[in-house]
PDB file of N, CA and C in Angstrom:
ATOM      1  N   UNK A   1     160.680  10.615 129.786  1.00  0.00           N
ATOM      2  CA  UNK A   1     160.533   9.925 128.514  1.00  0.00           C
ATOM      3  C   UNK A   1     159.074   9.477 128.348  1.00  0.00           C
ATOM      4  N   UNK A   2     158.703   9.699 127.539  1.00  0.00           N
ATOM      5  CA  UNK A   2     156.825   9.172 126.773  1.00  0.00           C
ATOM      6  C   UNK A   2     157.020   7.807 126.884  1.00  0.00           C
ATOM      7  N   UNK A   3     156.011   7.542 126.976  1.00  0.00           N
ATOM      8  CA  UNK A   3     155.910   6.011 127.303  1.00  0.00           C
ATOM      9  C   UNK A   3     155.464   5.821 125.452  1.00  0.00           C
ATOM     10  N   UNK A   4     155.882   4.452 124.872  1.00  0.00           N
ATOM     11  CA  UNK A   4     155.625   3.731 123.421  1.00  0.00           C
ATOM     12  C   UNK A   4     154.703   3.357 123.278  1.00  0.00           C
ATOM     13  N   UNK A   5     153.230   3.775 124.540  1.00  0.00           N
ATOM     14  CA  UNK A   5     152.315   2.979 123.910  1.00  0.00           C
ATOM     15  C   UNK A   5     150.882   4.008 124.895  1.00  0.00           C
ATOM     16  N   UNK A   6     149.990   3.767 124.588  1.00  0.00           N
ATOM     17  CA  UNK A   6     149.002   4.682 125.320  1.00  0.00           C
ATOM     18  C   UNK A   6     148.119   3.797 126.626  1.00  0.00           C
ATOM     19  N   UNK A   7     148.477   3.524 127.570  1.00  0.00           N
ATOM     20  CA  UNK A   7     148.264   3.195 128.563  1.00  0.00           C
ATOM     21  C   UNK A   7     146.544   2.873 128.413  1.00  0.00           C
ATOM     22  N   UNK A   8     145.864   3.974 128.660  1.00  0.00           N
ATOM     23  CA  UNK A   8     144.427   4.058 128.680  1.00  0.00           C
ATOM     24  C   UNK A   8     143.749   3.357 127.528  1.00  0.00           C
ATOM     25  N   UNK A   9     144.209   3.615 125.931  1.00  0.00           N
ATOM     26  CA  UNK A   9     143.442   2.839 124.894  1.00  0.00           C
ATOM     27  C   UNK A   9     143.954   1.285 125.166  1.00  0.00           C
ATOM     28  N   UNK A  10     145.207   0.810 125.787  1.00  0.00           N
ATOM     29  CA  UNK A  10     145.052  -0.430 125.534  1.00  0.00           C
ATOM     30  C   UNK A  10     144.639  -0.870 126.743  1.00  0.00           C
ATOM     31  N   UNK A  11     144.421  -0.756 127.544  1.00  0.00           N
ATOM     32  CA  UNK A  11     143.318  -1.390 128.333  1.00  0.00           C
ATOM     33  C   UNK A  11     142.050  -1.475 128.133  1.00  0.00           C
ATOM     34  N   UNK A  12     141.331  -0.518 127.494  1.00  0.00           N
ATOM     35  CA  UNK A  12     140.415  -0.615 126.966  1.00  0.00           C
ATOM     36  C   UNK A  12     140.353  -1.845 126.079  1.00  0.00           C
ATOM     37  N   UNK A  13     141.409  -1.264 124.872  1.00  0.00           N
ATOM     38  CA  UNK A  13     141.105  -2.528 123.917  1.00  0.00           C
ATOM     39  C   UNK A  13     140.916  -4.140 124.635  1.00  0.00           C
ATOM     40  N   UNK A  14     141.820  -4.212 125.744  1.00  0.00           N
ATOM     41  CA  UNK A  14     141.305  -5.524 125.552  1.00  0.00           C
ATOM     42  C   UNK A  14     140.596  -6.086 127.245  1.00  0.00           C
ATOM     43  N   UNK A  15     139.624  -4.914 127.308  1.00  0.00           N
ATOM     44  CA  UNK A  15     138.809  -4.784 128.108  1.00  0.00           C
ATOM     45  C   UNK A  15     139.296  -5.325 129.787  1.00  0.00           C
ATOM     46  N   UNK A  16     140.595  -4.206 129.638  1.00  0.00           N
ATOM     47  CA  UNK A  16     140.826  -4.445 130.967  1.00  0.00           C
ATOM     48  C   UNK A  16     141.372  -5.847 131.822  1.00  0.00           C
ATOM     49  N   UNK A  17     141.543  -6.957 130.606  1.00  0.00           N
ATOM     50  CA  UNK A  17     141.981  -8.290 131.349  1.00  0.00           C
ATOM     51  C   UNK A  17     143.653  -8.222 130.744  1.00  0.00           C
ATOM     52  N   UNK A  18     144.150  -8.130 131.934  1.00  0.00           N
ATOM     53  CA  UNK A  18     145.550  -8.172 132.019  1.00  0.00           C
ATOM     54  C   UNK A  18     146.132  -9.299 131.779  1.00  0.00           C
ATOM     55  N   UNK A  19     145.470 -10.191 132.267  1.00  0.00           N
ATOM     56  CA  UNK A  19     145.736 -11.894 131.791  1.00  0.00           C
ATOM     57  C   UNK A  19     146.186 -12.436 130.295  1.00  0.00           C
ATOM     58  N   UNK A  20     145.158 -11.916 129.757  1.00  0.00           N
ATOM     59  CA  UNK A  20     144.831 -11.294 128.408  1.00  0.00           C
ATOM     60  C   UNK A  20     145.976 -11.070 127.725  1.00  0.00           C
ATOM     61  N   UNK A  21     146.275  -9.493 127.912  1.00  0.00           N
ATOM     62  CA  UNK A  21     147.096  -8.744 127.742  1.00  0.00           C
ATOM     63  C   UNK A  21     148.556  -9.554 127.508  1.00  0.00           C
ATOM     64  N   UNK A  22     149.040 -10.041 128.803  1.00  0.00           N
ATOM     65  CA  UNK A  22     149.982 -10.733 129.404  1.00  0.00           C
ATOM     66  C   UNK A  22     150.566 -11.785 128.303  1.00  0.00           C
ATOM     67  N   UNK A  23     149.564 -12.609 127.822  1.00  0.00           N
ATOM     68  CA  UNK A  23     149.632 -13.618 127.136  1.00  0.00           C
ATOM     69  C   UNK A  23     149.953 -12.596 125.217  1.00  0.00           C
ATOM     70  N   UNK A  24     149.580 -11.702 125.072  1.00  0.00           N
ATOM     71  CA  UNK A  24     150.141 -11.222 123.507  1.00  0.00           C
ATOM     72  C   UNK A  24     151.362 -10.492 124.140  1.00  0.00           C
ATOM     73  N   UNK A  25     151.668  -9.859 124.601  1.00  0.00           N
ATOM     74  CA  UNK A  25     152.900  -8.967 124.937  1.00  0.00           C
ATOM     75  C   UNK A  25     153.978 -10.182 125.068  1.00  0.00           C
ATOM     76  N   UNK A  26     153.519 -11.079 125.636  1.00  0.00           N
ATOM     77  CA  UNK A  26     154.379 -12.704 125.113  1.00  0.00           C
ATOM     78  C   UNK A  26     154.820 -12.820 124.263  1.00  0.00           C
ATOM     79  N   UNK A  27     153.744 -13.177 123.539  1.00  0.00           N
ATOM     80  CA  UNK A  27     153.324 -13.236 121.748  1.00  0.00           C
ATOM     81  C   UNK A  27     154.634 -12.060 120.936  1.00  0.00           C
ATOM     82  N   UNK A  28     154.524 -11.008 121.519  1.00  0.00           N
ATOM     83  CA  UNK A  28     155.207 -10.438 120.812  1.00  0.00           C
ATOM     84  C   UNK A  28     156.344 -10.083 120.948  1.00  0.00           C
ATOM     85  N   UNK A  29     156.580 -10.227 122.387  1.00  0.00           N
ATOM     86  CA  UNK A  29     157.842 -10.447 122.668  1.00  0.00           C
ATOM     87  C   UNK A  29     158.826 -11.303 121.846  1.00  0.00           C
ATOM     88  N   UNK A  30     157.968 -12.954 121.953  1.00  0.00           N
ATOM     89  CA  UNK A  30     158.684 -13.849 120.703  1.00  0.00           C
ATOM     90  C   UNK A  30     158.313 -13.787 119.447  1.00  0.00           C
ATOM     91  N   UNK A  31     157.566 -13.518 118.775  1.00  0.00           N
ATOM     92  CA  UNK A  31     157.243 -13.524 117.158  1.00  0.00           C
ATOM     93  C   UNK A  31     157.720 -12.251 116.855  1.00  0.00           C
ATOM     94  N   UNK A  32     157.641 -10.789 117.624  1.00  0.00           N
ATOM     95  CA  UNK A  32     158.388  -9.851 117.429  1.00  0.00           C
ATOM     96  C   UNK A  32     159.754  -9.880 117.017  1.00  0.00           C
ATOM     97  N   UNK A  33     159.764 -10.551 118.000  1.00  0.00           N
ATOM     98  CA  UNK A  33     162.004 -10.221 117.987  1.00  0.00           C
ATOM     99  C   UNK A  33     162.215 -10.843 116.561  1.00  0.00           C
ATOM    100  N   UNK A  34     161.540 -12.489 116.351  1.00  0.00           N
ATOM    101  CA  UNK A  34     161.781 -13.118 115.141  1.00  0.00           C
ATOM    102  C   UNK A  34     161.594 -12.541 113.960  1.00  0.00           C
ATOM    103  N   UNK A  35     160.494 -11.632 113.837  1.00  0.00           N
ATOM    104  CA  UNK A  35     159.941 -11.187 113.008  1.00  0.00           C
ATOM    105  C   UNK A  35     161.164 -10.139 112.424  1.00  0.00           C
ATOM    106  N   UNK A  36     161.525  -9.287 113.535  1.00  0.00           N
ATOM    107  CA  UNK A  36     162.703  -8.598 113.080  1.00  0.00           C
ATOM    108  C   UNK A  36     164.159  -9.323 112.724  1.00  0.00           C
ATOM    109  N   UNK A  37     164.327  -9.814 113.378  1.00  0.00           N
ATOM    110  CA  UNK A  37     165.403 -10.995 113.106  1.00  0.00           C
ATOM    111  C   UNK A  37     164.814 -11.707 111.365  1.00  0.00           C
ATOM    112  N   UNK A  38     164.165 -11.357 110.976  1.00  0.00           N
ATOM    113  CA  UNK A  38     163.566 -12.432 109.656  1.00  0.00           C
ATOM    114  C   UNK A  38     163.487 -11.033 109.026  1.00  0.00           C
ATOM    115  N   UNK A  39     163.421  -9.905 109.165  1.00  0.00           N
ATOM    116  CA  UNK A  39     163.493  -8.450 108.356  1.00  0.00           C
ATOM    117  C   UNK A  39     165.597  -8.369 107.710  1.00  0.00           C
ATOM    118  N   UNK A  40     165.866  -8.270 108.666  1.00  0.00           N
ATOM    119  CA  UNK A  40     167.053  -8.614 109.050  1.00  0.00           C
ATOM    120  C   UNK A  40     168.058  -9.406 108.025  1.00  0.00           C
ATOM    121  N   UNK A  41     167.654 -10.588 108.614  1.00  0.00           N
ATOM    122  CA  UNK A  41     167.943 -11.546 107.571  1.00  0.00           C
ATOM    123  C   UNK A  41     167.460 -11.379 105.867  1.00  0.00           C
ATOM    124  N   UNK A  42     166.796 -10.806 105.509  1.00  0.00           N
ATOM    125  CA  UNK A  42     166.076 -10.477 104.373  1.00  0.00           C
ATOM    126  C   UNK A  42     166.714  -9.187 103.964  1.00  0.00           C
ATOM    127  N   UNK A  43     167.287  -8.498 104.830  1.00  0.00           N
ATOM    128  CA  UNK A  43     168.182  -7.121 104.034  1.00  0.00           C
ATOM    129  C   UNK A  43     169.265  -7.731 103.821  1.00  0.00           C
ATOM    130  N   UNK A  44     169.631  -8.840 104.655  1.00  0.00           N
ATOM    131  CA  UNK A  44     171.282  -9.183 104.159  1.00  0.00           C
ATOM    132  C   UNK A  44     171.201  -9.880 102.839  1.00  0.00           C
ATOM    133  N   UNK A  45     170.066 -10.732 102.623  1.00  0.00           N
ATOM    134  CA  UNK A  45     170.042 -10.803 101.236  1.00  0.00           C
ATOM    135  C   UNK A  45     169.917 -10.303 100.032  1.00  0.00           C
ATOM    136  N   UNK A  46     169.221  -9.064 100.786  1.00  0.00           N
ATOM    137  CA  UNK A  46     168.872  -8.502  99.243  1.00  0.00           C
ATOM    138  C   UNK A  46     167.684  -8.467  99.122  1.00  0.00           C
ATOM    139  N   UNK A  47     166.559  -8.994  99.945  1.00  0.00           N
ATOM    140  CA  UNK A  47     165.767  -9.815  99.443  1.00  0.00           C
ATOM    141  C   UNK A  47     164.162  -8.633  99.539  1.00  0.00           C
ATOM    142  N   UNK A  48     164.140  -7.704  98.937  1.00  0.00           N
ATOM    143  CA  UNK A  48     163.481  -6.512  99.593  1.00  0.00           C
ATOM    144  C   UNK A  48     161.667  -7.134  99.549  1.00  0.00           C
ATOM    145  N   UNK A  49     161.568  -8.211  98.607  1.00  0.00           N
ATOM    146  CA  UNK A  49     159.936  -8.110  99.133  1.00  0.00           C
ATOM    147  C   UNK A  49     159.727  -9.337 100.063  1.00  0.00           C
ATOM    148  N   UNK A  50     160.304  -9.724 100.842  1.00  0.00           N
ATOM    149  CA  UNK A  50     160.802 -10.626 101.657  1.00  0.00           C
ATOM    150  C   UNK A  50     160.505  -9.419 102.936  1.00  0.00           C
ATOM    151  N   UNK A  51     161.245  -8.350 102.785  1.00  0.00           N
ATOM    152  CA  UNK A  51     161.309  -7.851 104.018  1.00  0.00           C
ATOM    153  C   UNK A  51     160.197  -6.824 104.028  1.00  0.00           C
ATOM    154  N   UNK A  52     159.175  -6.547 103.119  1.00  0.00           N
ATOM    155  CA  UNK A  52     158.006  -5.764 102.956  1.00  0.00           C
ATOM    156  C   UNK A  52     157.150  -6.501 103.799  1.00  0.00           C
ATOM    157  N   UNK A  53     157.500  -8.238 103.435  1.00  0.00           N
ATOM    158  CA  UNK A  53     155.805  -8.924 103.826  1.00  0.00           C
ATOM    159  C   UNK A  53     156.250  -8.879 105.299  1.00  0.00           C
ATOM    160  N   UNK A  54     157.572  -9.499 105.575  1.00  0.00           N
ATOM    161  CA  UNK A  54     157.478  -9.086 106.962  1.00  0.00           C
ATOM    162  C   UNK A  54     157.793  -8.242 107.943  1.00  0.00           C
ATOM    163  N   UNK A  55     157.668  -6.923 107.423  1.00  0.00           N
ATOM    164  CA  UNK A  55     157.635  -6.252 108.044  1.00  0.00           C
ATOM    165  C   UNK A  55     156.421  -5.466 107.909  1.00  0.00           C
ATOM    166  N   UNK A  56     155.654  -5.992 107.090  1.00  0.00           N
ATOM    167  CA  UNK A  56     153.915  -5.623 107.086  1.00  0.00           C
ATOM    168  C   UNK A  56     153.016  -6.727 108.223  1.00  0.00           C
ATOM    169  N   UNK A  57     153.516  -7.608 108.192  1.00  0.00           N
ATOM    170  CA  UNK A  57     153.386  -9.184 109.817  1.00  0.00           C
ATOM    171  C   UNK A  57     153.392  -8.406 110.622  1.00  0.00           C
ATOM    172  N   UNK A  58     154.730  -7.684 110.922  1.00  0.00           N
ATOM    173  CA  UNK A  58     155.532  -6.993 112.309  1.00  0.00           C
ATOM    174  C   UNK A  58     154.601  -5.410 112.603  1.00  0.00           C
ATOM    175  N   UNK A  59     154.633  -4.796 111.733  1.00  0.00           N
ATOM    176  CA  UNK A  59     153.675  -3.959 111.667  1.00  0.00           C
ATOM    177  C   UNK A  59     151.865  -3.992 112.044  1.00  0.00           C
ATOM    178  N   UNK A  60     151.133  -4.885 111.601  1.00  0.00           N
ATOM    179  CA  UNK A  60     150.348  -5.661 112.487  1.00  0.00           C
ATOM    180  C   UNK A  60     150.111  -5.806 113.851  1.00  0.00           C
ATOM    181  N   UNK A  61     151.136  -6.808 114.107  1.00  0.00           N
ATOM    182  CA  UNK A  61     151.624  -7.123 115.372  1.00  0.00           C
ATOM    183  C   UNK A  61     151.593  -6.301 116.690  1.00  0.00           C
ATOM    184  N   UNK A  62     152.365  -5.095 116.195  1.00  0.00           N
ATOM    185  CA  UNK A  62     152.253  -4.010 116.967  1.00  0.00           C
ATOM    186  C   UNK A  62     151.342  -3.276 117.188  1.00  0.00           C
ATOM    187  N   UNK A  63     150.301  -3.336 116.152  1.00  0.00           N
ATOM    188  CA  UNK A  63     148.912  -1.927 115.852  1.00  0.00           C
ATOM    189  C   UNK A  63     148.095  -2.715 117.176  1.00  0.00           C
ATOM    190  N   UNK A  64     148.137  -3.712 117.718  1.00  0.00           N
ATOM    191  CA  UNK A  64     147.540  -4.378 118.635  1.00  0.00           C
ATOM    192  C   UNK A  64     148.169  -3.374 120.002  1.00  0.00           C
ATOM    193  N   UNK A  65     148.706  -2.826 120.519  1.00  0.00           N
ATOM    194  CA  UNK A  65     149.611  -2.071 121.720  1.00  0.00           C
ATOM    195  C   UNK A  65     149.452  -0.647 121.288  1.00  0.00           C
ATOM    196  N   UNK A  66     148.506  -0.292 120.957  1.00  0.00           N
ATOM    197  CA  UNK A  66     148.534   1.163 120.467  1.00  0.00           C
ATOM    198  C   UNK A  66     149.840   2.168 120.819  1.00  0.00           C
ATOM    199  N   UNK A  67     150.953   1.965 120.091  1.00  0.00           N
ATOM    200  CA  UNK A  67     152.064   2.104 120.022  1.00  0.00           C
ATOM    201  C   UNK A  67     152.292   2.689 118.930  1.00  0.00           C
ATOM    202  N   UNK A  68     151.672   4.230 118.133  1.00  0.00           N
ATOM    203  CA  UNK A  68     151.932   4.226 117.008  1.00  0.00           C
ATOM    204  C   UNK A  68     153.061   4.834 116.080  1.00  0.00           C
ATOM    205  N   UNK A  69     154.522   4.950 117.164  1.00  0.00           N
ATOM    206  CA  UNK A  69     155.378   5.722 116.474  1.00  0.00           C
ATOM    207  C   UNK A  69     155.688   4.209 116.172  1.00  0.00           C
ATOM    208  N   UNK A  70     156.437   3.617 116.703  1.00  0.00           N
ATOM    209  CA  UNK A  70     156.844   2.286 116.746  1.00  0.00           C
ATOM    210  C   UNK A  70     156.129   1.842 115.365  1.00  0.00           C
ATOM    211  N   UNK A  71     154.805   1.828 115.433  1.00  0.00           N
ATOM    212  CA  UNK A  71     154.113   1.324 113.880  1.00  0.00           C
ATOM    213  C   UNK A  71     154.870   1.913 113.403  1.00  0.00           C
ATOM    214  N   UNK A  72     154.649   2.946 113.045  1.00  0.00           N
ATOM    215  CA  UNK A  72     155.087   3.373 112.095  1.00  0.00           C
ATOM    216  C   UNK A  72     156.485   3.532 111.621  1.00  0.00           C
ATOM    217  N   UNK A  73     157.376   3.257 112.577  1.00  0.00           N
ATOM    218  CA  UNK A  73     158.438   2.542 111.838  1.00  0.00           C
ATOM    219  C   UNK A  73     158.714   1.174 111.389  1.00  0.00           C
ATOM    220  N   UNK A  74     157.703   0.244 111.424  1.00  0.00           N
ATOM    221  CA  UNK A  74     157.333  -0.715 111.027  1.00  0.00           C
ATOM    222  C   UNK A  74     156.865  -0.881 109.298  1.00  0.00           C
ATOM    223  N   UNK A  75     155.934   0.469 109.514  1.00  0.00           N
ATOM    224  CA  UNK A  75     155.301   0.826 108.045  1.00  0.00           C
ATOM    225  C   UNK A  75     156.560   1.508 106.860  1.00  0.00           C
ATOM    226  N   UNK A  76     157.132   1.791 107.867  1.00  0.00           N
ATOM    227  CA  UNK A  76     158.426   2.914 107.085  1.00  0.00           C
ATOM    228  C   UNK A  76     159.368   1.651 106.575  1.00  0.00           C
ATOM    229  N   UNK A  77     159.636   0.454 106.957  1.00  0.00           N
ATOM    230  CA  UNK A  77     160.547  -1.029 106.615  1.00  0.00           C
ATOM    231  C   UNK A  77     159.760  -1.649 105.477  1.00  0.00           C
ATOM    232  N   UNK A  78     157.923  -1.312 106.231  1.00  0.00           N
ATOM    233  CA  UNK A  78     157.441  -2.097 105.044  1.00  0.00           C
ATOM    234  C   UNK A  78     157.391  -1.089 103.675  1.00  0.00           C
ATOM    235  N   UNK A  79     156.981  -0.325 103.254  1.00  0.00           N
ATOM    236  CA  UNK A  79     157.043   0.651 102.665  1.00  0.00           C
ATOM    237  C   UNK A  79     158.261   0.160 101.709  1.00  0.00           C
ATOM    238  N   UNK A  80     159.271   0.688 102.486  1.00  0.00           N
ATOM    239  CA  UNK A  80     160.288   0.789 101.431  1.00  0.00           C
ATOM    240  C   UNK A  80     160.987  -0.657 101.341  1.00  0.00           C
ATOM    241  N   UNK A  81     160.188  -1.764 101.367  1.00  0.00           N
ATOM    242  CA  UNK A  81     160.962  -3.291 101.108  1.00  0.00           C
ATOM    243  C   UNK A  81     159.909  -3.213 100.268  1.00  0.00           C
ATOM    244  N   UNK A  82     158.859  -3.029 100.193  1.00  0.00           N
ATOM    245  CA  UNK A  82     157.848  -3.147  99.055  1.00  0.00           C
ATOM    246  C   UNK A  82     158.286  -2.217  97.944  1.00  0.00           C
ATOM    247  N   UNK A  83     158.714  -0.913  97.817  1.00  0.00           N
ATOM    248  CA  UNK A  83     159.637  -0.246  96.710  1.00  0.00           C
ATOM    249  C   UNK A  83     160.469  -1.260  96.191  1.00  0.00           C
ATOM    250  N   UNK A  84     161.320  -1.880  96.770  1.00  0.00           N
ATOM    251  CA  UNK A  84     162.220  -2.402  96.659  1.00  0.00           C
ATOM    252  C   UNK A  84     163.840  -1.599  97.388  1.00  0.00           C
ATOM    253  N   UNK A  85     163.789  -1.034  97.990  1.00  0.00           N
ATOM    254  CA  UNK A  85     164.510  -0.385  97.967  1.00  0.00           C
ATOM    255  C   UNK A  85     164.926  -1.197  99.635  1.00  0.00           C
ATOM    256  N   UNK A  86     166.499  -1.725  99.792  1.00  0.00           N
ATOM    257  CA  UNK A  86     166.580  -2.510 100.463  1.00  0.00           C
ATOM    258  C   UNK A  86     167.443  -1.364 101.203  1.00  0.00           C
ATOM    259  N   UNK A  87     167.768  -0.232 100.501  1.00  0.00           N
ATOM    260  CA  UNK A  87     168.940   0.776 101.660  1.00  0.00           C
ATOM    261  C   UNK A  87     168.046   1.478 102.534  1.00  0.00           C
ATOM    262  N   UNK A  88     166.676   1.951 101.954  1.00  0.00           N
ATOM    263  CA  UNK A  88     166.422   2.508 102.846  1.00  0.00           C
ATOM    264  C   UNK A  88     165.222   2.089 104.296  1.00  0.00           C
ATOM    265  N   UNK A  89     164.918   0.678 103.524  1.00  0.00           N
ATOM    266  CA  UNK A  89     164.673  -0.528 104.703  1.00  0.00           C
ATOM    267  C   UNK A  89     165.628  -0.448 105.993  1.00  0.00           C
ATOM    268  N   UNK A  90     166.687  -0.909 105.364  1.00  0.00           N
ATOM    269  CA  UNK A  90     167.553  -1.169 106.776  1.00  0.00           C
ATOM    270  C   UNK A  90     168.041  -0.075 107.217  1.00  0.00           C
ATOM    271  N   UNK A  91     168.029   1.035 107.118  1.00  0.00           N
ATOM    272  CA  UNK A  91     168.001   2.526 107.895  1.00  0.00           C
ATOM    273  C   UNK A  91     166.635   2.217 108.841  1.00  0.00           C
ATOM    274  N   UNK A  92     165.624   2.215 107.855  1.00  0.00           N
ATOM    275  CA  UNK A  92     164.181   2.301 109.013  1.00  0.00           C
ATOM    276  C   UNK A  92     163.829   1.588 109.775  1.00  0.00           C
ATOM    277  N   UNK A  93     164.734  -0.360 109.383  1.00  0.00           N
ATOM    278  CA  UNK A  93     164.754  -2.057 110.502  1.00  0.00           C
ATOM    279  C   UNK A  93     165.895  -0.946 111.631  1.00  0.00           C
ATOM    280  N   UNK A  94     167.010  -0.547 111.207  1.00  0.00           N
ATOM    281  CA  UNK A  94     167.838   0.135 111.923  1.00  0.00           C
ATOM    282  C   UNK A  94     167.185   1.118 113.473  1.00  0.00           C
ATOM    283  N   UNK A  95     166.130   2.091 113.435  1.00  0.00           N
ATOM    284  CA  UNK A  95     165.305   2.646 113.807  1.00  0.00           C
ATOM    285  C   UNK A  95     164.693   1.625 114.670  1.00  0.00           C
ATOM    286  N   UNK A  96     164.128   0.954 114.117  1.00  0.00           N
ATOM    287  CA  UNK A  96     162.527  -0.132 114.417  1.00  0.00           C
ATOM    288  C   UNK A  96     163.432  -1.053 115.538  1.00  0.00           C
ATOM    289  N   UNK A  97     164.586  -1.599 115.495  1.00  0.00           N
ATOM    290  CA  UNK A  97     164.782  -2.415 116.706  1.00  0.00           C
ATOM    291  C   UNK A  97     164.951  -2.451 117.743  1.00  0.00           C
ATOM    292  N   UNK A  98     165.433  -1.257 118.158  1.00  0.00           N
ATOM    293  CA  UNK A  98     165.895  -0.768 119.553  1.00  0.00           C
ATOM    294  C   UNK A  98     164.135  -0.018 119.974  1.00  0.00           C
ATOM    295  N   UNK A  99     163.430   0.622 118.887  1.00  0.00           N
ATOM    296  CA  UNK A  99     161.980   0.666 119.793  1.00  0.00           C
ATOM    297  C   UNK A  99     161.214  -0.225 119.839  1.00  0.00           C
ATOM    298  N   UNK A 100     161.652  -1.434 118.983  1.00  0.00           N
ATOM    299  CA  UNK A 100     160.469  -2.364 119.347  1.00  0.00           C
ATOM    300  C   UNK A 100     161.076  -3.239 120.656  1.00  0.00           C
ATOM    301  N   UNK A 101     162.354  -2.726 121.005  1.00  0.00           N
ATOM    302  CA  UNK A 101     163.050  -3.532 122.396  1.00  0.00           C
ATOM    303  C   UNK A 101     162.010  -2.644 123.276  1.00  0.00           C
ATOM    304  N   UNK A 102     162.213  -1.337 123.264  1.00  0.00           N
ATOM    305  CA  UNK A 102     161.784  -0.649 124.329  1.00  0.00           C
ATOM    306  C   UNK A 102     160.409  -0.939 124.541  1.00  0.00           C
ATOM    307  N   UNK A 103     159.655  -1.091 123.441  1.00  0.00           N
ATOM    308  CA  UNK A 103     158.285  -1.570 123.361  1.00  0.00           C
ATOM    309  C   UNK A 103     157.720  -2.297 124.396  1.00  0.00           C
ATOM    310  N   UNK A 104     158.839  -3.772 124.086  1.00  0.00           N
ATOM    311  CA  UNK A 104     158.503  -4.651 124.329  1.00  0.00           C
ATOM    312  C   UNK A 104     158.564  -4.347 126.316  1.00  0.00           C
ATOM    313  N   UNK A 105     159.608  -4.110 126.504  1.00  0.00           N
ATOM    314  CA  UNK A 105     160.650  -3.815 127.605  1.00  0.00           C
ATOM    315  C   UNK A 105     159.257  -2.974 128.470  1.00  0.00           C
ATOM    316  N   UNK A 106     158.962  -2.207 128.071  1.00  0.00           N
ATOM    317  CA  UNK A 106     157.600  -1.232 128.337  1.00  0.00           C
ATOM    318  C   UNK A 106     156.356  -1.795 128.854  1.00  0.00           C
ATOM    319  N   UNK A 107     155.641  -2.353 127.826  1.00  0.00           N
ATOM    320  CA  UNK A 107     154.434  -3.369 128.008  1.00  0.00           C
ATOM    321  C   UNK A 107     154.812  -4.703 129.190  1.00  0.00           C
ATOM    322  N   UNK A 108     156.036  -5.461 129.093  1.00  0.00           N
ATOM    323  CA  UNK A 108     156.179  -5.830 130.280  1.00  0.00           C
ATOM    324  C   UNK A 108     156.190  -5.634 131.755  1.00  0.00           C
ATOM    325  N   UNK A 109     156.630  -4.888 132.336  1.00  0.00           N
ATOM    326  CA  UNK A 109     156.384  -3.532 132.885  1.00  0.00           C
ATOM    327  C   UNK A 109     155.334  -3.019 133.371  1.00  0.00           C
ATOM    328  N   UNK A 110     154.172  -2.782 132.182  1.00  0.00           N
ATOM    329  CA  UNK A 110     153.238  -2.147 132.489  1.00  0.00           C
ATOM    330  C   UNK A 110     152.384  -3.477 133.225  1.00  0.00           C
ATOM    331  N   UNK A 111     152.438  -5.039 132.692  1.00  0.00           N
ATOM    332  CA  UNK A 111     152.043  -5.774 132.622  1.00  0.00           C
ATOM    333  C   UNK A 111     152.205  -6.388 134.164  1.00  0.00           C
ATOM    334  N   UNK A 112     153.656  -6.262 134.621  1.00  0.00           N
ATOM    335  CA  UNK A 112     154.020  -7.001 135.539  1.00  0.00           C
ATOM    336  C   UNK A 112     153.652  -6.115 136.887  1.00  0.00           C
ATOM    337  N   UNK A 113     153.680  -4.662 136.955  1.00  0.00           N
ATOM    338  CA  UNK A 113     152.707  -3.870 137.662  1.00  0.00           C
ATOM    339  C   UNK A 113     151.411  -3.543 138.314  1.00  0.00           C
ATOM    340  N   UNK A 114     150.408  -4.360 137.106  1.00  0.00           N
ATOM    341  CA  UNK A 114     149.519  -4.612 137.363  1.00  0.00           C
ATOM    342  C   UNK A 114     148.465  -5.893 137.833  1.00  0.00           C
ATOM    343  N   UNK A 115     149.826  -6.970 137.526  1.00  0.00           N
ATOM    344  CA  UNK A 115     149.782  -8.627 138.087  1.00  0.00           C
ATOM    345  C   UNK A 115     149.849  -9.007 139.511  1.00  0.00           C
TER     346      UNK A 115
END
């Protein structure tokens, strides 16, 4: 299985301090999950530009882990909550949660390996 994120650019990006590192993969561990959990909550309402803005947050979030399928199912929630189109949001939040688990699940991992 491919790993969700490119090993070599993100060390680079953040110049090799794992410490660093350690402390956003945190970060996103918790503002992630919420973030989706708040996408979530925003399809059950209805609420489609609710779930554009945050899933344009969540999308963000991630471009930090050079992880870019994962973005881009991030972009694919925001996208279509910004249409308005709330069915085909939660097909693409549908998609987006179980890789942003693995994501997360991943970068820990990579994190706790190198600690």
């Amino acid at each position: 299985m491919a790993k969700a994120f490119d090993e070599t650019e993100l060390l680079e990006r953040v110049d090799g301090d794992i410490g660093f590192l350690a402390e956003t993969v945190q970060m996103l561990e918790t503002d992630g999950r919420s973030l989706i959990k708040e996408v979530q909550t925003a399809l059950a309402a209805g609420d489609a530009a609710r779930v554009g803005r945050t899933a344009h947050t969540l999308k963000g979030m991630i471009s930090n882990f050079c992880a870019p399928d994962v973005q881009s199912l991030a972009l694919d929630v925001e996208r279509a909550g910004k249409a308005g189109d709330c069915a085909t949001a939660a097909v693409a939040a549908t998609r987006l949660a179980p890789d942003l688990e693995a994501l997360i699940g991943e970068l820990g991992t990579f994190v706790k390996a190198r600690s």
